[in-house]
PDB file of N, CA and C in Angstrom:
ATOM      1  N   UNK A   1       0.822  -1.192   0.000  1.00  0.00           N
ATOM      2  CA  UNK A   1       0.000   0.000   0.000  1.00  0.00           C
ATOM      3  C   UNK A   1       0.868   1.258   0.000  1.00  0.00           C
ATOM      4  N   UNK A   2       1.987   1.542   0.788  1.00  0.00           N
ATOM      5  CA  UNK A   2       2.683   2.516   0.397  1.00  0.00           C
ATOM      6  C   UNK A   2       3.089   2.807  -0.416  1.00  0.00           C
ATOM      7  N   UNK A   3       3.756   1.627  -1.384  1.00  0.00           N
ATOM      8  CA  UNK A   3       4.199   1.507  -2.825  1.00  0.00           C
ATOM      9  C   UNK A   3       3.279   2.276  -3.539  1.00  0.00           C
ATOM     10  N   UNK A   4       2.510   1.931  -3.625  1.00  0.00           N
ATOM     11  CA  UNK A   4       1.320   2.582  -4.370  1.00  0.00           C
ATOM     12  C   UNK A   4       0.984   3.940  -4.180  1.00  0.00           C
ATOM     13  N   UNK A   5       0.620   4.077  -2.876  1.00  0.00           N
ATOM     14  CA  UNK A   5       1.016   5.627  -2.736  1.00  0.00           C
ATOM     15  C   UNK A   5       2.148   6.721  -3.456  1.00  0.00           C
ATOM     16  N   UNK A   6       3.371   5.586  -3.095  1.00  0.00           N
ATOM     17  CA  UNK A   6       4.154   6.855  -3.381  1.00  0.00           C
ATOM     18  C   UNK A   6       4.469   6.874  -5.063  1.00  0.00           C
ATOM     19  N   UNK A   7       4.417   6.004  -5.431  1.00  0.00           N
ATOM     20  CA  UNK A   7       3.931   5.976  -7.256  1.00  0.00           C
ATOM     21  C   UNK A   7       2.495   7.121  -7.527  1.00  0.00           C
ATOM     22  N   UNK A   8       1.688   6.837  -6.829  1.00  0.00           N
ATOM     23  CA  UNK A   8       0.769   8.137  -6.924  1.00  0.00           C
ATOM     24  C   UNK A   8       1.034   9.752  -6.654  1.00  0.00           C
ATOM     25  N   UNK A   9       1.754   9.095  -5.784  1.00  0.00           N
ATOM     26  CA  UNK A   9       2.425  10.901  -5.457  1.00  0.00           C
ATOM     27  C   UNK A   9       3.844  11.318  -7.028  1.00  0.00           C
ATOM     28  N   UNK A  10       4.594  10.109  -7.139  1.00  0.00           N
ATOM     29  CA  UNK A  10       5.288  10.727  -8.017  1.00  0.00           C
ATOM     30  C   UNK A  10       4.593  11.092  -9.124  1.00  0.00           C
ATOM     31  N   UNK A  11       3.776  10.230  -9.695  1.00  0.00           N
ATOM     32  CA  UNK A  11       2.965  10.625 -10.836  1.00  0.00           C
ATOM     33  C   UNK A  11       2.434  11.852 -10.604  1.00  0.00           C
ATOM     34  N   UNK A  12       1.938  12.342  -9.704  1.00  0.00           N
ATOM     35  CA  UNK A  12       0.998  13.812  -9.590  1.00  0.00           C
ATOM     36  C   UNK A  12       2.182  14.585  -9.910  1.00  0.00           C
ATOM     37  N   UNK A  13       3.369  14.397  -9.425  1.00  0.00           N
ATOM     38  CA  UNK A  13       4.918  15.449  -9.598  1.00  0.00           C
ATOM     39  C   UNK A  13       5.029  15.264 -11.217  1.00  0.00           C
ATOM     40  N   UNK A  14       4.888  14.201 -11.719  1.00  0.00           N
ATOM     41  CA  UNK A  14       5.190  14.520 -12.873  1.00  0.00           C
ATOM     42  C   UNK A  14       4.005  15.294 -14.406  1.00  0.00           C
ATOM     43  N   UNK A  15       2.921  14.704 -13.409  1.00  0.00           N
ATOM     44  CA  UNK A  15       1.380  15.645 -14.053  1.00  0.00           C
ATOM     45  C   UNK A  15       1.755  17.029 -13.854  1.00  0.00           C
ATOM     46  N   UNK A  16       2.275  17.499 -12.661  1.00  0.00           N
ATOM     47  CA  UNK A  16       2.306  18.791 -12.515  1.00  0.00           C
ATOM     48  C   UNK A  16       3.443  19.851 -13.311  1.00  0.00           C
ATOM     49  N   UNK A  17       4.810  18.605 -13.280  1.00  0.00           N
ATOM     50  CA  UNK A  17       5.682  19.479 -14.465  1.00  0.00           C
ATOM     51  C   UNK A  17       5.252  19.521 -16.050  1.00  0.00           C
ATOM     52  N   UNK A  18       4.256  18.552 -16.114  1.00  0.00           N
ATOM     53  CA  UNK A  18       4.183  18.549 -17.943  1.00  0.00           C
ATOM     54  C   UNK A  18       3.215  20.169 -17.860  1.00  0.00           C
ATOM     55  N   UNK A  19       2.235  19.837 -16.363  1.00  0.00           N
ATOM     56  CA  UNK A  19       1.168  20.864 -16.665  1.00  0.00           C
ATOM     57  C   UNK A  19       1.983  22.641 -16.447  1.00  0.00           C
ATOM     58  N   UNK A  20       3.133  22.556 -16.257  1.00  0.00           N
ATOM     59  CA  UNK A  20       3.668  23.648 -15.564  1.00  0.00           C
ATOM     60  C   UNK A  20       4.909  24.118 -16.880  1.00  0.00           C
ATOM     61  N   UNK A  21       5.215  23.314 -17.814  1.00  0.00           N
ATOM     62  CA  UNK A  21       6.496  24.106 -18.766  1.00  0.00           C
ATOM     63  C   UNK A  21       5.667  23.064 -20.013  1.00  0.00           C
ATOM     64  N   UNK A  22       6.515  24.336 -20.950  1.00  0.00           N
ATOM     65  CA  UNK A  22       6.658  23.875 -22.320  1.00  0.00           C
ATOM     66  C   UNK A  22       7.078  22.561 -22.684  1.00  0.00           C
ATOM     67  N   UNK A  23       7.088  21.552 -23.412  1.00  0.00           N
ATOM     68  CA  UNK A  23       7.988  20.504 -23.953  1.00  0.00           C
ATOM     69  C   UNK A  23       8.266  20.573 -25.331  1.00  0.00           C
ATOM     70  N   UNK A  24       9.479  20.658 -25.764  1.00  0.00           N
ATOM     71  CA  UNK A  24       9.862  20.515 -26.909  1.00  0.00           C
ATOM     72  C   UNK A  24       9.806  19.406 -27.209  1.00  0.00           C
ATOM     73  N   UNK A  25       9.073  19.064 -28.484  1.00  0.00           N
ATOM     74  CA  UNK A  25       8.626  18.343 -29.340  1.00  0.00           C
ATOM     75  C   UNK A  25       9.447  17.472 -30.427  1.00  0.00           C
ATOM     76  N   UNK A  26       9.734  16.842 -31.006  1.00  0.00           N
ATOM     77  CA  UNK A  26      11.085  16.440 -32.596  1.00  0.00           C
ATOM     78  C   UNK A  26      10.467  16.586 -33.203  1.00  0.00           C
ATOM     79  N   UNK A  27      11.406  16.902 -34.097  1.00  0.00           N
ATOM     80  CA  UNK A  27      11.314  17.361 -35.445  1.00  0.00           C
ATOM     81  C   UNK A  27      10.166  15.997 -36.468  1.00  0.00           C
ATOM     82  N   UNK A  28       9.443  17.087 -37.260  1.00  0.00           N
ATOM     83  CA  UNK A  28       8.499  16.106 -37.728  1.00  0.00           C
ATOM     84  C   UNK A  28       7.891  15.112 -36.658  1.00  0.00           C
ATOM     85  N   UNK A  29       7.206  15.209 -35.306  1.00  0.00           N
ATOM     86  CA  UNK A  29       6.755  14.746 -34.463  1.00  0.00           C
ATOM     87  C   UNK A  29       4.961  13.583 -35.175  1.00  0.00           C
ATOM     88  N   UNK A  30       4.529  14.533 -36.197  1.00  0.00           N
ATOM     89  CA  UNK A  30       3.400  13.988 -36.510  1.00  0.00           C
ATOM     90  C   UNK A  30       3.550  12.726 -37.400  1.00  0.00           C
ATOM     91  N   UNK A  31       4.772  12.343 -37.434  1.00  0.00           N
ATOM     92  CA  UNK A  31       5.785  11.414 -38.507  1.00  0.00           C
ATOM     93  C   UNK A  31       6.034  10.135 -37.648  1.00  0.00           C
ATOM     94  N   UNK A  32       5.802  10.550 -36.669  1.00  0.00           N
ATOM     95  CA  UNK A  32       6.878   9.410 -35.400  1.00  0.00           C
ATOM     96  C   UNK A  32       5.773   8.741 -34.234  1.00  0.00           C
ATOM     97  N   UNK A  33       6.237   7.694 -34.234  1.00  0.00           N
ATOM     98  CA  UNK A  33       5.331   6.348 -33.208  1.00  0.00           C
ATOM     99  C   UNK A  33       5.927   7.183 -32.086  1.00  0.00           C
ATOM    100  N   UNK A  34       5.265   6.864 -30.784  1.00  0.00           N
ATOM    101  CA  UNK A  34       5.766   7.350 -29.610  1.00  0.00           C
ATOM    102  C   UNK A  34       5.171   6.254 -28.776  1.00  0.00           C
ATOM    103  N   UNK A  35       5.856   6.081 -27.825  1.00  0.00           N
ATOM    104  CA  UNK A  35       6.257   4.966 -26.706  1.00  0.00           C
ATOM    105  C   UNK A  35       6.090   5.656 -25.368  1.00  0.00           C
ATOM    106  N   UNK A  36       4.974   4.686 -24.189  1.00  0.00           N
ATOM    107  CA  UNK A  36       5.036   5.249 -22.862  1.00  0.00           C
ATOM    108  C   UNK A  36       5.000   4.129 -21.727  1.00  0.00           C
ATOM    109  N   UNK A  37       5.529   3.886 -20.999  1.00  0.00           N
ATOM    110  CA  UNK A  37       5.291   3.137 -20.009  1.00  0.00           C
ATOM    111  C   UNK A  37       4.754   3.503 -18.573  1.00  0.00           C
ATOM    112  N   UNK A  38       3.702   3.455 -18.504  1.00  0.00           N
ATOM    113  CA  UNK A  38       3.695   4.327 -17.037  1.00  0.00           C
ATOM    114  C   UNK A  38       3.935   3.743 -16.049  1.00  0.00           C
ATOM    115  N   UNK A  39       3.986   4.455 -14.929  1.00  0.00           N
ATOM    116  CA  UNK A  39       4.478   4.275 -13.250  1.00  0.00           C
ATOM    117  C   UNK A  39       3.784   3.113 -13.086  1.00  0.00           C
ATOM    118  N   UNK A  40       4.822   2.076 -12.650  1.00  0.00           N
ATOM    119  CA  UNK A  40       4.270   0.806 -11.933  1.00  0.00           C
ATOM    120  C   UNK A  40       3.899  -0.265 -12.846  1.00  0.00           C
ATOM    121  N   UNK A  41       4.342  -0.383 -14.341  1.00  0.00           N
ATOM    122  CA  UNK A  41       4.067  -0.872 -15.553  1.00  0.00           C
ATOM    123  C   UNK A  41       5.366  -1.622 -15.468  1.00  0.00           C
ATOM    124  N   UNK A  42       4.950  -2.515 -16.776  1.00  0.00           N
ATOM    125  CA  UNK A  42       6.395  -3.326 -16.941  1.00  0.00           C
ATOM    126  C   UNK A  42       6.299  -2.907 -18.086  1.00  0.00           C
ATOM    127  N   UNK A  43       5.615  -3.095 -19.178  1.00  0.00           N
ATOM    128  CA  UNK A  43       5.100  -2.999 -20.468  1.00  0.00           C
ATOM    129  C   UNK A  43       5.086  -1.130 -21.159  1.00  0.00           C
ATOM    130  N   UNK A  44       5.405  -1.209 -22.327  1.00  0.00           N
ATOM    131  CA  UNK A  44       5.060  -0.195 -23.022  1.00  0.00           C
ATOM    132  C   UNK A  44       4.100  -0.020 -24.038  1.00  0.00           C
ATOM    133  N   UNK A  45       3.068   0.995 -23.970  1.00  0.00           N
ATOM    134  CA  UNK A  45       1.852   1.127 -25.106  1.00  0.00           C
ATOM    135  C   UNK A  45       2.582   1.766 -25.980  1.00  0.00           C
ATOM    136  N   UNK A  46       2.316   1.273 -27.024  1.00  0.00           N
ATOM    137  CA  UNK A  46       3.157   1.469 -28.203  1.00  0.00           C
ATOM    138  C   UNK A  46       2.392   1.665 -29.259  1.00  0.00           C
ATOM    139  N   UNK A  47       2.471   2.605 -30.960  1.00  0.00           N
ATOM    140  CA  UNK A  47       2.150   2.803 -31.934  1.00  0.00           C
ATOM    141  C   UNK A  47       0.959   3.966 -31.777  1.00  0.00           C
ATOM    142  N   UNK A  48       1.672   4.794 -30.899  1.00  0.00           N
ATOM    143  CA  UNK A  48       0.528   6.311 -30.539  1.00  0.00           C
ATOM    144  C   UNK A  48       1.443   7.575 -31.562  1.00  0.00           C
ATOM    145  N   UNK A  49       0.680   8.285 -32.054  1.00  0.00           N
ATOM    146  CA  UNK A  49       0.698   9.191 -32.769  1.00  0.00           C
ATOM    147  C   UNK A  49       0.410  10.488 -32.274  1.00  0.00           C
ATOM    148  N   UNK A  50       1.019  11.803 -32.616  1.00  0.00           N
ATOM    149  CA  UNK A  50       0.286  13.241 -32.206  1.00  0.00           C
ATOM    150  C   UNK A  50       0.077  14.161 -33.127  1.00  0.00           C
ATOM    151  N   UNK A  51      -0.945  14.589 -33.650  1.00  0.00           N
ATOM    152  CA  UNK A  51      -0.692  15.498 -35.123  1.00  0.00           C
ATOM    153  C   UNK A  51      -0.210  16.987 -34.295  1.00  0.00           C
ATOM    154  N   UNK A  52      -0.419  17.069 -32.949  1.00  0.00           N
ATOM    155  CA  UNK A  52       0.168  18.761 -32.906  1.00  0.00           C
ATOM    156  C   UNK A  52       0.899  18.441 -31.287  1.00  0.00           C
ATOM    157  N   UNK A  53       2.057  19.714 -31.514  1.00  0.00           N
ATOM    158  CA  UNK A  53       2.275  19.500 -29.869  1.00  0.00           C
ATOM    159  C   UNK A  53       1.438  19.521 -28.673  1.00  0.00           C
ATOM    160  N   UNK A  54       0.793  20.438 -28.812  1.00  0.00           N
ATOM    161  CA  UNK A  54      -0.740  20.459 -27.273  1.00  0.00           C
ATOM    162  C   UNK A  54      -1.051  18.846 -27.190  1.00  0.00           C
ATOM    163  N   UNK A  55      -1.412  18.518 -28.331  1.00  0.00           N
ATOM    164  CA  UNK A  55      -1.807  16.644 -27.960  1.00  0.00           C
ATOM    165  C   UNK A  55      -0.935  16.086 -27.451  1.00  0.00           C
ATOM    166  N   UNK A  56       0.256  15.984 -27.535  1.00  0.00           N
ATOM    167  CA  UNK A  56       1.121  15.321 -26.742  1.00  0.00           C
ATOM    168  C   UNK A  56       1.477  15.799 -25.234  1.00  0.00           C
ATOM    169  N   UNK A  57       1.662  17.156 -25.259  1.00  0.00           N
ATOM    170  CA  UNK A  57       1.292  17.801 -23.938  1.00  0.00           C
ATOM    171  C   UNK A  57      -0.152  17.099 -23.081  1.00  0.00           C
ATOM    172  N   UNK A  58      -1.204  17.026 -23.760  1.00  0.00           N
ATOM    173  CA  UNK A  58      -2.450  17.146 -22.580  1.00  0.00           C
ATOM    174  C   UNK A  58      -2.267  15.741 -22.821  1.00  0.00           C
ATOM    175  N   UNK A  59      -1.329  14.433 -23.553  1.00  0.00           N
ATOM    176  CA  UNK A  59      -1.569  13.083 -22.901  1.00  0.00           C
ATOM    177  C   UNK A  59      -0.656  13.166 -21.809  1.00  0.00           C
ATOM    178  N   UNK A  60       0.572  13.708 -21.821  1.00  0.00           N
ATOM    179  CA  UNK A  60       1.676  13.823 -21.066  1.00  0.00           C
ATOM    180  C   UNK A  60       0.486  14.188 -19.914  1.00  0.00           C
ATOM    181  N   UNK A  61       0.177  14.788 -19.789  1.00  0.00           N
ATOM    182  CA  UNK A  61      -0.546  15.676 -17.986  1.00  0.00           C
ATOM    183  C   UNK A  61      -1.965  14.613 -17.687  1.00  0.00           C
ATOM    184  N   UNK A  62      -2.433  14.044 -18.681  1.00  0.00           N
ATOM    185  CA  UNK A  62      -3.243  13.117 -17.972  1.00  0.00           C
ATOM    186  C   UNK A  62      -2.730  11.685 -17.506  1.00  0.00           C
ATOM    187  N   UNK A  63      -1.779  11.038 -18.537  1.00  0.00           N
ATOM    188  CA  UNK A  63      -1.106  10.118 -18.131  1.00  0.00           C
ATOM    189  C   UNK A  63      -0.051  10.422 -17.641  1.00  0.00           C
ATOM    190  N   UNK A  64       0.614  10.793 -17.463  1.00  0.00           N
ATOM    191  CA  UNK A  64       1.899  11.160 -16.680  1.00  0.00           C
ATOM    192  C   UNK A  64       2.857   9.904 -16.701  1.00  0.00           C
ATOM    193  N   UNK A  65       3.149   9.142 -17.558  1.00  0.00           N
ATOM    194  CA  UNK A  65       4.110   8.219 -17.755  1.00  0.00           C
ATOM    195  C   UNK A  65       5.127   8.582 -17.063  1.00  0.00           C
ATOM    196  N   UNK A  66       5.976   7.298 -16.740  1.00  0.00           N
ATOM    197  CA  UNK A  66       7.264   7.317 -15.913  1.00  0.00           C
ATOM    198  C   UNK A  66       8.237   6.942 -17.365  1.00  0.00           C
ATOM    199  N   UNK A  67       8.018   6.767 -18.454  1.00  0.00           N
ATOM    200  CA  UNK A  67       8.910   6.896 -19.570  1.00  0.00           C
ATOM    201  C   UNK A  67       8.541   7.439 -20.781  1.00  0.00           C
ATOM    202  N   UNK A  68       8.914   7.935 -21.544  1.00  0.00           N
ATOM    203  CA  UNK A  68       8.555   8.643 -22.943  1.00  0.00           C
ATOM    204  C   UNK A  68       9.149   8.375 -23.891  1.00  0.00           C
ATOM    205  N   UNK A  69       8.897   7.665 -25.065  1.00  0.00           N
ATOM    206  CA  UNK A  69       9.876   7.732 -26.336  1.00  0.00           C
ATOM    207  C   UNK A  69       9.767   7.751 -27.185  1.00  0.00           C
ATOM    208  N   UNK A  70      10.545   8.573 -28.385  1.00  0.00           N
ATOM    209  CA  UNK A  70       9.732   8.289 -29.858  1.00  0.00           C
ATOM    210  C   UNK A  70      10.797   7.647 -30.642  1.00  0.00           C
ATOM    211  N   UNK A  71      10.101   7.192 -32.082  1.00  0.00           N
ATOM    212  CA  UNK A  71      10.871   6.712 -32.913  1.00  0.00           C
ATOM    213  C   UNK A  71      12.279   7.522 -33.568  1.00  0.00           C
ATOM    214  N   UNK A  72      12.957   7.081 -33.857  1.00  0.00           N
ATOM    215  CA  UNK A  72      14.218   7.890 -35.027  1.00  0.00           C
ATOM    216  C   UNK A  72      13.464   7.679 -36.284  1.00  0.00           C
ATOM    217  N   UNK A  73      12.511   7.033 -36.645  1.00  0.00           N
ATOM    218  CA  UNK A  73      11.851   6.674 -38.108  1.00  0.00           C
ATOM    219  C   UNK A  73      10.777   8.094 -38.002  1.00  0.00           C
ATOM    220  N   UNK A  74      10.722   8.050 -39.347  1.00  0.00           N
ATOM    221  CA  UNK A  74       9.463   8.553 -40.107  1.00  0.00           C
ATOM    222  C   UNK A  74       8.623   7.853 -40.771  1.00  0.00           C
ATOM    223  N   UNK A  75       7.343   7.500 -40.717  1.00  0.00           N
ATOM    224  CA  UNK A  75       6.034   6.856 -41.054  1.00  0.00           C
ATOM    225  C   UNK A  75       5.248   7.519 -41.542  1.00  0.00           C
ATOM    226  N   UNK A  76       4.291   6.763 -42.364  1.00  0.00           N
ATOM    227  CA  UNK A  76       2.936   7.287 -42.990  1.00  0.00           C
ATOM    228  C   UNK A  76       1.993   7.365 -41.865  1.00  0.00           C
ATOM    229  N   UNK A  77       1.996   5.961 -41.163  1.00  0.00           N
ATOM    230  CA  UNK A  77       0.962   5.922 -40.530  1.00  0.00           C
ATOM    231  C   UNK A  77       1.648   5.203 -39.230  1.00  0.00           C
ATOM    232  N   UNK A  78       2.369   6.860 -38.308  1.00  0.00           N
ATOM    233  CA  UNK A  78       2.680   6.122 -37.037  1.00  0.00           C
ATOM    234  C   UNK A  78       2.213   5.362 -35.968  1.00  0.00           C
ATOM    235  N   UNK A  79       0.252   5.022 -35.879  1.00  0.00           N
ATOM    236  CA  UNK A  79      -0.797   4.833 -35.194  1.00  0.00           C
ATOM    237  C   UNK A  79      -0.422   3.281 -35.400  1.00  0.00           C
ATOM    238  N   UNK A  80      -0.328   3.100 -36.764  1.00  0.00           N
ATOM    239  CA  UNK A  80      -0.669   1.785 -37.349  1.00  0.00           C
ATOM    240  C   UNK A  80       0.343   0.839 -36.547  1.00  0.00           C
ATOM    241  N   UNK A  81       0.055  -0.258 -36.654  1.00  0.00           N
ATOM    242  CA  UNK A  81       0.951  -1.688 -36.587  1.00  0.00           C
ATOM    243  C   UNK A  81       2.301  -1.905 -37.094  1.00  0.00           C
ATOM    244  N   UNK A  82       3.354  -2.521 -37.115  1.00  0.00           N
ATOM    245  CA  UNK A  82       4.467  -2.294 -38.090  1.00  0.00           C
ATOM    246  C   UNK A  82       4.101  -2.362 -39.633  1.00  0.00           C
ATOM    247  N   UNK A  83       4.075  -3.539 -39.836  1.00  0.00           N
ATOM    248  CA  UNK A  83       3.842  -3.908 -41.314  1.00  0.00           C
ATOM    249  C   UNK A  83       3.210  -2.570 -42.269  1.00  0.00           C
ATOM    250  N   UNK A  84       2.356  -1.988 -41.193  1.00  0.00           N
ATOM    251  CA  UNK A  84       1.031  -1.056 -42.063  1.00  0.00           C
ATOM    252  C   UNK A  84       2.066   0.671 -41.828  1.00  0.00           C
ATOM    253  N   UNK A  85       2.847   1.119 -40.764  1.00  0.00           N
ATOM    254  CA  UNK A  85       3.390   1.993 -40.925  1.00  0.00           C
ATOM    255  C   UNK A  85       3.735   2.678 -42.047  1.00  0.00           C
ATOM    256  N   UNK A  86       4.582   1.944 -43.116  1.00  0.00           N
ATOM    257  CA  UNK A  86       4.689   2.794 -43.995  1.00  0.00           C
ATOM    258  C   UNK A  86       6.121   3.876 -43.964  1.00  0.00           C
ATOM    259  N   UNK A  87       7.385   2.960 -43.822  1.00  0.00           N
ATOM    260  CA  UNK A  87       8.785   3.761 -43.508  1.00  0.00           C
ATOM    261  C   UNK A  87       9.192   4.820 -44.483  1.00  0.00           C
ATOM    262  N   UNK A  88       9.325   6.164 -43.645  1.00  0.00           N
ATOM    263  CA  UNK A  88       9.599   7.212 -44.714  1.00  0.00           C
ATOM    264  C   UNK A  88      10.958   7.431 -44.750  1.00  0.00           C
ATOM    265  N   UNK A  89      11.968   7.096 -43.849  1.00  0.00           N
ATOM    266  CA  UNK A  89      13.450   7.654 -43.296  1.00  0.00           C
ATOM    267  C   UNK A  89      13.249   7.083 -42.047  1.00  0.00           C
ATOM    268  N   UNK A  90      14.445   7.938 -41.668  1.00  0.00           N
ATOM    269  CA  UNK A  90      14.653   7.890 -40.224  1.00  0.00           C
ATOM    270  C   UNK A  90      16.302   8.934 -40.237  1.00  0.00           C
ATOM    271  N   UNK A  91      16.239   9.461 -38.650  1.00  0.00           N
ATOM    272  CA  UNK A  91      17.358  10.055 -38.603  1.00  0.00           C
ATOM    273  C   UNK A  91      18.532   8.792 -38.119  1.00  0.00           C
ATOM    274  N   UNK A  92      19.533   9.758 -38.372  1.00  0.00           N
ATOM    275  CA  UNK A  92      21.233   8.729 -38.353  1.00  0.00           C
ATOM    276  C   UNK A  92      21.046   8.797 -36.494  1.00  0.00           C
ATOM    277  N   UNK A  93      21.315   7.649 -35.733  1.00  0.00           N
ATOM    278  CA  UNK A  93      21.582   8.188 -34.178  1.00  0.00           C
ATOM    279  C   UNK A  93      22.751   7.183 -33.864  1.00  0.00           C
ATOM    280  N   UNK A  94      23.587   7.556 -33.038  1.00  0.00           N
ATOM    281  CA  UNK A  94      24.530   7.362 -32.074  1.00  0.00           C
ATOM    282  C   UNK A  94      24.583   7.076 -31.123  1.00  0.00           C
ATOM    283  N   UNK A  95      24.078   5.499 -30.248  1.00  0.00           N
ATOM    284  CA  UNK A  95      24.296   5.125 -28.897  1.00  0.00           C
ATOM    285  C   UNK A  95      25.030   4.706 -28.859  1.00  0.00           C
ATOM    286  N   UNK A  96      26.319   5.075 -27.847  1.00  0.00           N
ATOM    287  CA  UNK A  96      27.087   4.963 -27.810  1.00  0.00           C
ATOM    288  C   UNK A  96      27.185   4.565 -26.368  1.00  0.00           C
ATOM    289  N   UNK A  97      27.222   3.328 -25.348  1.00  0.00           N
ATOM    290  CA  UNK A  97      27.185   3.049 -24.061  1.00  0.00           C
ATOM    291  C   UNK A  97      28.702   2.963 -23.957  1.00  0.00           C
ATOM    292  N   UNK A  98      28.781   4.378 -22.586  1.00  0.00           N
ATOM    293  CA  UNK A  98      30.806   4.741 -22.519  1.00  0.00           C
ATOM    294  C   UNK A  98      30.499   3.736 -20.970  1.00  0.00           C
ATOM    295  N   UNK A  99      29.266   3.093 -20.102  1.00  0.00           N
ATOM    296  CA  UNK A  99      29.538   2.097 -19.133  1.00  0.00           C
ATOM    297  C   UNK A  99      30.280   1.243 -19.284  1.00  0.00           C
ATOM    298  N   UNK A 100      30.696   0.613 -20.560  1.00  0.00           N
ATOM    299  CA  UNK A 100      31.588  -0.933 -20.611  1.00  0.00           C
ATOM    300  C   UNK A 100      33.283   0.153 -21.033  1.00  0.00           C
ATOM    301  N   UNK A 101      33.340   1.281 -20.776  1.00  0.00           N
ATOM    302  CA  UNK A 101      34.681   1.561 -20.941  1.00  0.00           C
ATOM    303  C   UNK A 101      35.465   1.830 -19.369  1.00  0.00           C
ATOM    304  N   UNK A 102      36.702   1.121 -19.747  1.00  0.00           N
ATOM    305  CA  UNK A 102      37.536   0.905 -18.064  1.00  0.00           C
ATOM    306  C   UNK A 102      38.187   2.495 -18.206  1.00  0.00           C
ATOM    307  N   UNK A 103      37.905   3.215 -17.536  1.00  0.00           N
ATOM    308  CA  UNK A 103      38.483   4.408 -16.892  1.00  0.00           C
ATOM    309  C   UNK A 103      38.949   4.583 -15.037  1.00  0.00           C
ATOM    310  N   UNK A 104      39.985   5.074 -15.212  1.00  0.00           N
ATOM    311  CA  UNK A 104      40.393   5.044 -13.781  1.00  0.00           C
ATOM    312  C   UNK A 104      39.804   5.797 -12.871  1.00  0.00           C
ATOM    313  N   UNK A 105      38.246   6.806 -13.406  1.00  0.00           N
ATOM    314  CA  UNK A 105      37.152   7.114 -12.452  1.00  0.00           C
ATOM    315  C   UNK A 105      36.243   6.157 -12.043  1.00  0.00           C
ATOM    316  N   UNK A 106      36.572   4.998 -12.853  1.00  0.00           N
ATOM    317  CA  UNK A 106      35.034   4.550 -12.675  1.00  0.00           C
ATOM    318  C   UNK A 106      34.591   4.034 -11.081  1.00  0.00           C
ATOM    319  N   UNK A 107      35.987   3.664 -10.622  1.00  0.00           N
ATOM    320  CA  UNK A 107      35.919   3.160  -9.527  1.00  0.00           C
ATOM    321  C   UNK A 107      35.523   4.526  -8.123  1.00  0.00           C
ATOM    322  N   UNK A 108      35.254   5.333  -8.150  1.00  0.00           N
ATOM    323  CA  UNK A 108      34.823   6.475  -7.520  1.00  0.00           C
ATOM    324  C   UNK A 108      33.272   6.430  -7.438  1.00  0.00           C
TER     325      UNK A 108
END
């Protein structure tokens, strides 16, 4: 029961920052699948779409997800299923995980 609580309380903290600042949006946003997992989830709802920033804002403040993500692709139809998407591009990205590199900070 506390658990739960305090997942409720963080979620209201995070309802309250979406409801309180701007969020910048990516480029071509109405192009791109977006990904959320909320507080206390294992799972992510997946293949959601936004044609304008405010829509993504007022899901952000009602759901208040504990993760957010969008695609590097561009789609016809980011709503859709894979197969039915419809790949337009995608941008070039760079993950680069520097955790598996031995540096003589790491131990600090």
């Amino acid at each position: 029961m506390a658990a739960e609580r305090e997942l409720q309380f963080i979620s209201e903290r995070f309802r309250e920052f979406y409801a309180e600042r701007s969020i910048e949006t990516p480029r071509e946003m109405e192009r791109r699948e977006f990904g959320f997992i909320p507080f206390g989830a294992k799972m992510m709802f997946r293949h959601i779409s936004f044609s304008t920033p405010e829509a993504l804002r007022r899901y952000l403040i009602e759901n208040a997800p504990a993760h957010v993500y969008y695609s590097s692709a561009y789609y016809e139809n980011p709503e859709a299923e894979m197969e039915r998407k419809g790949w337009l591009g995608a941008d070039l990205i760079f993950d680069i995980d520097a955790d598996h590199i031995e540096t003589p900070c790491k131990a600090e």
